[in-house]
Protein backbone atom coordinates (compact mmCIF):
# COMPACT_ATOMS: atom_id res chain seq x y z
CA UNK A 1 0.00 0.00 0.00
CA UNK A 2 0.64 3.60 -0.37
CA UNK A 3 1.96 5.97 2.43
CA UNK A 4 -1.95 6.83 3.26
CA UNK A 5 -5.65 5.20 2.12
CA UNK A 6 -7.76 7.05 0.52
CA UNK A 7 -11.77 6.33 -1.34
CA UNK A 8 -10.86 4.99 -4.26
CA UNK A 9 -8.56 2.26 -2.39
CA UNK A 10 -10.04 -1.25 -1.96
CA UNK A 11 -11.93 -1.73 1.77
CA UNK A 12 -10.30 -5.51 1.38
CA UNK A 13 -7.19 -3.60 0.67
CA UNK A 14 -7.19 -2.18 3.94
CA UNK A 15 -7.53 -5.52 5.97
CA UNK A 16 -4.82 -7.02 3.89
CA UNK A 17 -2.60 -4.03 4.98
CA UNK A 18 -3.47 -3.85 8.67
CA UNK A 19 -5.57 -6.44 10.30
CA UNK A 20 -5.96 -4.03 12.83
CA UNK A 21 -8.43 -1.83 10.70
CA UNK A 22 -10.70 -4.59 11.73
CA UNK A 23 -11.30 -3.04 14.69
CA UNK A 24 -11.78 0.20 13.26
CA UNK A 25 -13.86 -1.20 10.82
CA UNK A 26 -16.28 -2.59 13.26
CA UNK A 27 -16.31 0.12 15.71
CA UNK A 28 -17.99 2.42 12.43
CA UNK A 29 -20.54 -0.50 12.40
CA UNK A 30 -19.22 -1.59 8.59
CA UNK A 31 -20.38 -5.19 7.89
CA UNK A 32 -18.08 -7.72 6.28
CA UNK A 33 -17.75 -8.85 3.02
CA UNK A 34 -17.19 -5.84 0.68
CA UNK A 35 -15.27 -7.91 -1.99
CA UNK A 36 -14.06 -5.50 -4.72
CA UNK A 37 -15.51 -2.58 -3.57
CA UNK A 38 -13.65 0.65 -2.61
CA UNK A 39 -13.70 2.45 0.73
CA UNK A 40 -16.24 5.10 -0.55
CA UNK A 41 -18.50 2.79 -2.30
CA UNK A 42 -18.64 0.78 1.20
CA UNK A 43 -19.22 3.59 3.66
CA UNK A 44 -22.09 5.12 1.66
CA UNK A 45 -23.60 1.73 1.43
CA UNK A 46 -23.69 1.65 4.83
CA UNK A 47 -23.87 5.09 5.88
CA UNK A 48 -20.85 5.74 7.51
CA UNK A 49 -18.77 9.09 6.74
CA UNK A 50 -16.22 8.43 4.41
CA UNK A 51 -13.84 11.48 5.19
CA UNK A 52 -14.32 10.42 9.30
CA UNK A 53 -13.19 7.04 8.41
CA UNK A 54 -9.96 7.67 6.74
CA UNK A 55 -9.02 10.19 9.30
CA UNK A 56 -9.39 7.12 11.92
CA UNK A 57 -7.28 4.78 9.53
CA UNK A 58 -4.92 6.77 8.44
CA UNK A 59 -4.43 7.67 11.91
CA UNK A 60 -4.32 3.96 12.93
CA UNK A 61 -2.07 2.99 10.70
CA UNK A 62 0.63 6.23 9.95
CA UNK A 63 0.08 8.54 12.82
CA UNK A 64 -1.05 11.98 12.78
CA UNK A 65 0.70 13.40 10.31
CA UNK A 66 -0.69 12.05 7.87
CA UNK A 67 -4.60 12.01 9.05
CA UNK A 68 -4.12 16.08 8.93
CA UNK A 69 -5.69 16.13 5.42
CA UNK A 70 -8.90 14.83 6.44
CA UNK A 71 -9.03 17.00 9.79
CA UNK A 72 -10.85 19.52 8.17
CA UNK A 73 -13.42 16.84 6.84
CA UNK A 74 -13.89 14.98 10.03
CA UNK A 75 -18.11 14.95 11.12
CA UNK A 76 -18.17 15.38 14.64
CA UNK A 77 -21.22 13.09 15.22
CA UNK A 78 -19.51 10.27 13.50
CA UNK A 79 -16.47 11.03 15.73
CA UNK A 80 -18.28 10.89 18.42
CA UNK A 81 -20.29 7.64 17.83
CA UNK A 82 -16.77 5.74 17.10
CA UNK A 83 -15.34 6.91 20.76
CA UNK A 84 -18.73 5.92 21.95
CA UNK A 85 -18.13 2.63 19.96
CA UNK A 86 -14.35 2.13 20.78
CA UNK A 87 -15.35 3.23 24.66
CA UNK A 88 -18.36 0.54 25.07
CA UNK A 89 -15.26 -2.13 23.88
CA UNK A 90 -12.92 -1.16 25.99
CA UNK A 91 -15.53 -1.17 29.27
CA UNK A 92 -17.74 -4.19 27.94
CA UNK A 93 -14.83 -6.48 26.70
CA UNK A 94 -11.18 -5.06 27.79
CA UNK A 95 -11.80 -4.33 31.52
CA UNK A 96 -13.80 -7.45 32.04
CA UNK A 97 -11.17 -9.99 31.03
């Protein structure tokens, strides 16, 4: 992969790269099994904000200086429903083991 994902990459792509999108990936609520379908094509299937996601990847995976481009794009309300998401894992599976 390239230094950063972007829409027109391959979700599958993504997984291949870092299985640790997974997480990601399920904390937006994104079902499995996009096959050849790109990141864009997969979040507006399923509603999910395409610029908010690849700030959160892109973050994941290079660090912040390289989720700066989408900073500007982020949706707060999808921000806050992944931290919601990402904070209901850590209490409801982390904590508990």
């Amino acid at each position: 992969m390239a230094d950063r994902y972007w829409e027109t990459d391959k979700m599958s792509d993504l997984i291949s790269d870092d299985f640790r999108l997974l997480q990601v990936i399920s904390r937006f609520g994104l079902s499995l099994g996009f096959g050849e379908k790109t990141v864009r094509e997969v979040c507006d299937a399923q509603q999910v904000d395409c610029p908010t996601f690849l700030a959160i990847v892109n973050f994941t995976k290079y660090g912040e200086k390289v989720s700066a481009a989408w900073i500007d794009k982020v949706s707060v309300k999808s921000l806050t429903e992944y931290l919601n998401q990402t904070h209901s894992y850590f209490l409801g599976f982390l904590l508990i083991l």
